[in-house]
N, C-alpha and C. Protein backbone atom coordinates (compact mmCIF):
# COMPACT_ATOMS: atom_id res chain seq x y z
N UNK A 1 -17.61 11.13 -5.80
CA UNK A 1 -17.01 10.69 -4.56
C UNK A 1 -16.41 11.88 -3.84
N UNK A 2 -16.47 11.89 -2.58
CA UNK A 2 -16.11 12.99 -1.81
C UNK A 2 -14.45 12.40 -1.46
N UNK A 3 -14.51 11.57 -0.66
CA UNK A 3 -13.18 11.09 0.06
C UNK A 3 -12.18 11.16 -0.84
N UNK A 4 -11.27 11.73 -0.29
CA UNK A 4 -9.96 11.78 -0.59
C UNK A 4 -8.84 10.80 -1.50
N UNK A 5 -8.41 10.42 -2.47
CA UNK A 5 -7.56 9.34 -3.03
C UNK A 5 -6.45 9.46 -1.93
N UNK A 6 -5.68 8.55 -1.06
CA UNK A 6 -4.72 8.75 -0.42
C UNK A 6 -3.50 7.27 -1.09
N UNK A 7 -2.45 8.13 -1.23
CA UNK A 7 -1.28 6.86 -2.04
C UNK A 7 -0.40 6.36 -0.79
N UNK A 8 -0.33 5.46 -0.59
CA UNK A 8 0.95 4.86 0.71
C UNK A 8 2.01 4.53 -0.57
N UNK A 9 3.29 5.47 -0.75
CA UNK A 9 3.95 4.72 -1.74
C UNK A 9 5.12 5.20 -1.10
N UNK A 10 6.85 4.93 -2.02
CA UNK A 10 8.06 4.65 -2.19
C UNK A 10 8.12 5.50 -3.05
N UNK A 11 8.96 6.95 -2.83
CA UNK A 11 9.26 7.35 -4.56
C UNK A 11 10.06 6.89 -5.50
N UNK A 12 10.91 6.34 -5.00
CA UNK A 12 12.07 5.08 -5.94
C UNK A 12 11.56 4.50 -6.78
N UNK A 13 10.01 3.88 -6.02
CA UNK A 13 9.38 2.58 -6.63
C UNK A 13 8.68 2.43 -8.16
N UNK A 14 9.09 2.29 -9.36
CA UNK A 14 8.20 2.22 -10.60
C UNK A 14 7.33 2.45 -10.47
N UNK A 15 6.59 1.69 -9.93
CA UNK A 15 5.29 1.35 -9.59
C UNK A 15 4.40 2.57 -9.41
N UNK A 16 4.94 2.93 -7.92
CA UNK A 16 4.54 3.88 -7.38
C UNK A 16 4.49 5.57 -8.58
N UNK A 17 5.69 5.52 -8.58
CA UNK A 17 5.51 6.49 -9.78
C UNK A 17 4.58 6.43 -10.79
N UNK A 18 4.22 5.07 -11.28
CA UNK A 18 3.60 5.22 -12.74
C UNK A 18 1.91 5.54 -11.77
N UNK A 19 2.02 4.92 -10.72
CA UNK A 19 0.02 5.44 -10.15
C UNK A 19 0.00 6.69 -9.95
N UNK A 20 0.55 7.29 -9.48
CA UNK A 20 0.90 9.10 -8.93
C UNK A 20 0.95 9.79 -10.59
N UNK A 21 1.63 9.01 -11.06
CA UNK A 21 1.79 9.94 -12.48
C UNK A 21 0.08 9.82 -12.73
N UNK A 22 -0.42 8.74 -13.11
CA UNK A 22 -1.92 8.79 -13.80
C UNK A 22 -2.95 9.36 -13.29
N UNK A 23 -2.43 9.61 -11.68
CA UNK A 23 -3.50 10.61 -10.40
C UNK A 23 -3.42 11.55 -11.23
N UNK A 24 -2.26 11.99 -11.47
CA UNK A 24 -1.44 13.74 -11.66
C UNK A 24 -2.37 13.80 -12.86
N UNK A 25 -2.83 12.96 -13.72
CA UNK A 25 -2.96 12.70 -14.91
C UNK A 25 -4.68 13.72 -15.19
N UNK A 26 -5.07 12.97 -14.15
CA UNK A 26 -6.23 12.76 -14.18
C UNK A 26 -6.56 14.10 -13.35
N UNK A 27 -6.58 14.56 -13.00
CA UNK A 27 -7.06 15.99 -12.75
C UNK A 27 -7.34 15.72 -10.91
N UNK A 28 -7.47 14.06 -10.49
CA UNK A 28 -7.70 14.32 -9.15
C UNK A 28 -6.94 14.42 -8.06
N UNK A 29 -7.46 15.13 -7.29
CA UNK A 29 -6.92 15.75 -5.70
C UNK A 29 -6.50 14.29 -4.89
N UNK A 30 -5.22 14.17 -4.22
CA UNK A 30 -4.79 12.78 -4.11
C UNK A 30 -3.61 13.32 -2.52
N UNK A 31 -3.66 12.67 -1.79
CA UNK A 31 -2.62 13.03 -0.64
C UNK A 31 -1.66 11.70 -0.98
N UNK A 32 -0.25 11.96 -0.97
CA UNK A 32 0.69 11.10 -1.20
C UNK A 32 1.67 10.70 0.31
N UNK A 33 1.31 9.26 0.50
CA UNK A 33 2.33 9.47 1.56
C UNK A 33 3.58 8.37 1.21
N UNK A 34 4.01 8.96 1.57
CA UNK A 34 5.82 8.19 1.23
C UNK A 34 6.04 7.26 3.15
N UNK A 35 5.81 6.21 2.83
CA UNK A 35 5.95 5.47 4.24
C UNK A 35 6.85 5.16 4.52
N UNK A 36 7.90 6.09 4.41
CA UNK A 36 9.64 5.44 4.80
C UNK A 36 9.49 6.34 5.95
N UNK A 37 9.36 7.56 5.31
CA UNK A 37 9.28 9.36 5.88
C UNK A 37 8.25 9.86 7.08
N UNK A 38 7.08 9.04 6.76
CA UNK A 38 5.97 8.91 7.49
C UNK A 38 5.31 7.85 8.10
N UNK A 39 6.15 6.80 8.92
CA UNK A 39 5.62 5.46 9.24
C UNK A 39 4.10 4.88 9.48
N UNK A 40 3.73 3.60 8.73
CA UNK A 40 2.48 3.12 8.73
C UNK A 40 2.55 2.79 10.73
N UNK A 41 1.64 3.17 11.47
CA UNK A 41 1.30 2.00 13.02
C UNK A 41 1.15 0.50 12.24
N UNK A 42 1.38 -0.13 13.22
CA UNK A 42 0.55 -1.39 12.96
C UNK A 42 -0.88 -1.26 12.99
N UNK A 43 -2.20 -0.30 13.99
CA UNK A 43 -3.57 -0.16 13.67
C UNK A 43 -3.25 0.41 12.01
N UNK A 44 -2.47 1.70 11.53
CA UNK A 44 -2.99 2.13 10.24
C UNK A 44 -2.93 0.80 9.52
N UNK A 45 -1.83 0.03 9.34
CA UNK A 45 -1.52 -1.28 8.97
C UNK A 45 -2.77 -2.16 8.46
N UNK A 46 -3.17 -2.29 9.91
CA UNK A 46 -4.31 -3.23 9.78
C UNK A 46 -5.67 -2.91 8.91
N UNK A 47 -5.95 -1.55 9.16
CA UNK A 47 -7.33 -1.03 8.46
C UNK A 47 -6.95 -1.04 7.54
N UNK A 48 -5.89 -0.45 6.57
CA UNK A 48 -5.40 -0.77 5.71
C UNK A 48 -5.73 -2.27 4.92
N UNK A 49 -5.15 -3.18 5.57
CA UNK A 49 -5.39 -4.07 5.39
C UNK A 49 -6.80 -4.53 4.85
N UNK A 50 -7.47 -4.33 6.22
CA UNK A 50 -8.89 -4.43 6.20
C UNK A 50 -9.80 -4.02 4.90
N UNK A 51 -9.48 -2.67 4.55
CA UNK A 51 -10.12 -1.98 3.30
C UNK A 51 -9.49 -2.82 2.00
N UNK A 52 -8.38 -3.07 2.08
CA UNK A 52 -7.74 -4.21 1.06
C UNK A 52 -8.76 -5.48 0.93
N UNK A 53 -9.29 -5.80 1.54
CA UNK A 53 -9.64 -7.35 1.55
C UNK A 53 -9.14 -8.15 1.11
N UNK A 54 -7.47 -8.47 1.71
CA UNK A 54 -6.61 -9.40 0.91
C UNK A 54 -5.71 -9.86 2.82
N UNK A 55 -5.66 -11.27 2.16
CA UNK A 55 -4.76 -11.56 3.11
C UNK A 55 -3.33 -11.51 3.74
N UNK A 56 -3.21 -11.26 4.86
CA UNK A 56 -2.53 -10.39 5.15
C UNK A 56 -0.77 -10.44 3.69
N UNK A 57 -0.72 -12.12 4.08
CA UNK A 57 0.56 -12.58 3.41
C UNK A 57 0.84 -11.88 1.73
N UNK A 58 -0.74 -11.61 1.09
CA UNK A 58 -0.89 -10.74 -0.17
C UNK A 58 -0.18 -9.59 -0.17
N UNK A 59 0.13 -8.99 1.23
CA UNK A 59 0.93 -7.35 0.41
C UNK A 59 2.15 -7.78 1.47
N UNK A 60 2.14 -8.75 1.69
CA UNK A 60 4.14 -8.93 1.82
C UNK A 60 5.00 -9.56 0.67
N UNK A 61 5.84 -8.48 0.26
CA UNK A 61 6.39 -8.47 -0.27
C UNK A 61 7.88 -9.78 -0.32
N UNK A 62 7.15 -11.10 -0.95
CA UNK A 62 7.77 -12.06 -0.60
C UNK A 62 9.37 -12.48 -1.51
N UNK A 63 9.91 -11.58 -2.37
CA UNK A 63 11.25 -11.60 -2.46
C UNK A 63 11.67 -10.90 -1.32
N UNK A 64 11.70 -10.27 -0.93
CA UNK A 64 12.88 -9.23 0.15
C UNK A 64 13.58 -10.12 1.10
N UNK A 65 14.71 -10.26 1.60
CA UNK A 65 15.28 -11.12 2.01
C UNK A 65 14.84 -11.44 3.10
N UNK A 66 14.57 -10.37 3.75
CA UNK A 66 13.56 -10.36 5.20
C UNK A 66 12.35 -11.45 5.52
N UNK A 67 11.68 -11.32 4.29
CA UNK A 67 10.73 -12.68 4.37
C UNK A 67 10.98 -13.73 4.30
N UNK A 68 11.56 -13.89 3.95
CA UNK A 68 11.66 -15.73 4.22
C UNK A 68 12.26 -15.95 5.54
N UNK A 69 12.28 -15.16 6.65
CA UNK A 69 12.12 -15.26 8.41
C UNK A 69 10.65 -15.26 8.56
N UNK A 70 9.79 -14.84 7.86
CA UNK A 70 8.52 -14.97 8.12
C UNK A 70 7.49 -15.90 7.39
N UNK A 71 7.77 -17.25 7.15
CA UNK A 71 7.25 -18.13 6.22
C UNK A 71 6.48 -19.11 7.37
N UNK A 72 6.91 -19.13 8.66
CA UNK A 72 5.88 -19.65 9.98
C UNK A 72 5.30 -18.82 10.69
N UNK A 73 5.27 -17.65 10.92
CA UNK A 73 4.89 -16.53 10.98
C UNK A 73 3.36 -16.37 11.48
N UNK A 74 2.35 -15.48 12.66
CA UNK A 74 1.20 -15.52 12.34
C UNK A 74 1.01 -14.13 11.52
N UNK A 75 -0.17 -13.71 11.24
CA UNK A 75 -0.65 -12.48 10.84
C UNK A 75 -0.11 -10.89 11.08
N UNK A 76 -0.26 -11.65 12.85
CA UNK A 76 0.35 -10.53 13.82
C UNK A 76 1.42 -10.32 13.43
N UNK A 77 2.60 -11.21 13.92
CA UNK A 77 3.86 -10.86 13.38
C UNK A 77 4.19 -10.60 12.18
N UNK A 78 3.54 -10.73 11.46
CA UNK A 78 4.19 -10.53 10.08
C UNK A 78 3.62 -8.89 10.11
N UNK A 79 2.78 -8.48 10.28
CA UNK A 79 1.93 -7.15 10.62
C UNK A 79 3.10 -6.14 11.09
N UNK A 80 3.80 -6.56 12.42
CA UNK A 80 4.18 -6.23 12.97
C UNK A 80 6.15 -6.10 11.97
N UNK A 81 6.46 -7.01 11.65
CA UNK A 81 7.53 -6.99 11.00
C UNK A 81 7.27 -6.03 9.41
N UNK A 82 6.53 -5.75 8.90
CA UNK A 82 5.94 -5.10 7.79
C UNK A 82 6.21 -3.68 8.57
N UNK A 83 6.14 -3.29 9.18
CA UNK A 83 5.33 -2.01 10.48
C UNK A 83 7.28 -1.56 10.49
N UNK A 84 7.66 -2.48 11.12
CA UNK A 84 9.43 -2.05 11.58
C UNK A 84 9.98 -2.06 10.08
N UNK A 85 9.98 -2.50 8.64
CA UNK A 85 10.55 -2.89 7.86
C UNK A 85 9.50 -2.92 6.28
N UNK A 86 9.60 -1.31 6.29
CA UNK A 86 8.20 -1.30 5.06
C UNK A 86 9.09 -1.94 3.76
N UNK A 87 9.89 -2.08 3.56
CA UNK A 87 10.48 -2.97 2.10
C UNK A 87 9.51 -4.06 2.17
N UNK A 88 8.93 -4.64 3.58
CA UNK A 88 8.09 -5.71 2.94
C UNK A 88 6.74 -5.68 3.20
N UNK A 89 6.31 -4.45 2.40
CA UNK A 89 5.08 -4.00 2.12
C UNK A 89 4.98 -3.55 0.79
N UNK A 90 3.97 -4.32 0.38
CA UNK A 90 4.00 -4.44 -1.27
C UNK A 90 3.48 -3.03 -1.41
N UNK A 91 3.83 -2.02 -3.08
CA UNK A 91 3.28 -1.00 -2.65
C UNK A 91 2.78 -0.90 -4.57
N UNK A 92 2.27 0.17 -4.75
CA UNK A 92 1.51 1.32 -4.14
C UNK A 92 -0.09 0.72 -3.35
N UNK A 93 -0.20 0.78 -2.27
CA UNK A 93 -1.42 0.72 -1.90
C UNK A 93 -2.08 2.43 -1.80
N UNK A 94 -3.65 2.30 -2.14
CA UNK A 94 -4.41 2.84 -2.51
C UNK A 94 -5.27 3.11 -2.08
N UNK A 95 -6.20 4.02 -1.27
CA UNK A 95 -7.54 4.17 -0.43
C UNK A 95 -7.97 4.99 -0.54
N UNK A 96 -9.70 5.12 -1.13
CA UNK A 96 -10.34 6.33 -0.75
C UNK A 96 -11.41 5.18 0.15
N UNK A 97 -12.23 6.58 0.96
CA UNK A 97 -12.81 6.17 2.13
C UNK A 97 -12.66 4.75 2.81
N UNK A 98 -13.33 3.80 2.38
CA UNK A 98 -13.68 2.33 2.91
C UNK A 98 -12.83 1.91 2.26
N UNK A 99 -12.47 1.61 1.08
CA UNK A 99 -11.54 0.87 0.05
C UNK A 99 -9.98 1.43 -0.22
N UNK A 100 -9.73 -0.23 -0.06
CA UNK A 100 -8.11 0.20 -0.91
C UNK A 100 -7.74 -0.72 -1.76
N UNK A 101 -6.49 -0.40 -2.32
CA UNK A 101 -6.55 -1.50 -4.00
C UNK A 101 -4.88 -1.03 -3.94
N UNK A 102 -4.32 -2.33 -3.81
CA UNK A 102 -2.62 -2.63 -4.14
C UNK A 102 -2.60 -2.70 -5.72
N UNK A 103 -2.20 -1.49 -6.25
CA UNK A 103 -2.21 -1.25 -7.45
C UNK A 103 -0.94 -1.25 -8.17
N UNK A 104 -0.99 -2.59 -8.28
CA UNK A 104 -0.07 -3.61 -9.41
C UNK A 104 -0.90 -4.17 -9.97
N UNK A 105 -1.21 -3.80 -11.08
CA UNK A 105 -0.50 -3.06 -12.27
C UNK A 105 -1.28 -1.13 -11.75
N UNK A 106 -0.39 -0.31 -12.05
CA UNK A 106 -0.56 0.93 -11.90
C UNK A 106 -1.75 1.44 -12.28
N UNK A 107 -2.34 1.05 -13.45
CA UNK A 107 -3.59 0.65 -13.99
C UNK A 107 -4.78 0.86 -13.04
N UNK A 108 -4.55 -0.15 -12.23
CA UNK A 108 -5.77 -0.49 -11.51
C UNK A 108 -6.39 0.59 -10.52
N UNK A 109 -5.48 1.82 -10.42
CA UNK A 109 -6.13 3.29 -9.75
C UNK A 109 -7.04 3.61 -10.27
N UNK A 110 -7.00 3.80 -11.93
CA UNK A 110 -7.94 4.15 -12.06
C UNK A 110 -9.69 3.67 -11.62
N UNK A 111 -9.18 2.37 -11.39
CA UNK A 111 -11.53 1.81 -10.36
C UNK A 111 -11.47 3.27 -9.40
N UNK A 112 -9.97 4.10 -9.09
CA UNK A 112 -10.97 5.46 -7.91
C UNK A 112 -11.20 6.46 -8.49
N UNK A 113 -11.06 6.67 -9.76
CA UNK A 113 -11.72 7.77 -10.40
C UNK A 113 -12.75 7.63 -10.79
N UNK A 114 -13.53 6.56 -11.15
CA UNK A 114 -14.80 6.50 -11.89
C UNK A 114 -16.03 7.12 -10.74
């Protein structure tokens, strides 16, 4: 594979740490972005999304107190409230080229090394 591993993560986040650790692990070349520091658009958002093939409500992060204002919600807005308020964006999401993979369990990075 040519394309790039790119991480949208939280460094706080377990999570996030334990996928970055197994990148580090693994010998591959990986761009890390920390989306507090570096804000997602709502378009990156969406392709994002898109390469996910999961619906949208799948990477909102539905404890955060914030969500449960968004339980009538369309797509858009919730898109859009994710965009102002990344706590409710489930993370580590994951993309090389076309594909991305919300990797919970940390585990699941590895489908971009093979």
């Amino acid at each position: 594979m040519t394309d790039k591993i790119v991480v949208y993560q939280k460094p706080t986040c377990s999570k996030c740490r334990e996928t970055i650790s197994l990148l580090n692990e693994s010998g591959e070349e990986f761009e890390s972005i920390d989306y507090y520091k570096t804000p997602i658009t709502v378009d990156e958002l969406r392709e994002l999304i898109k390469k996910l093939n999961l619906p949208v409500r799948d990477i909102l992060r539905q404890h955060e107190p914030a969500a449960q204002y968004l339980s009538a919600s369309s797509d858009d807005e919730i898109i859009k409230a994710m965009v102002e308020n990344p706590d409710l964006i489930q993370r580590p999401i994951v993309m090389r080229g076309d594909k991305a993979k919300l990797c919970r369990p940390p585990e699941a990075v590895i489908d971009f090394l093979k």
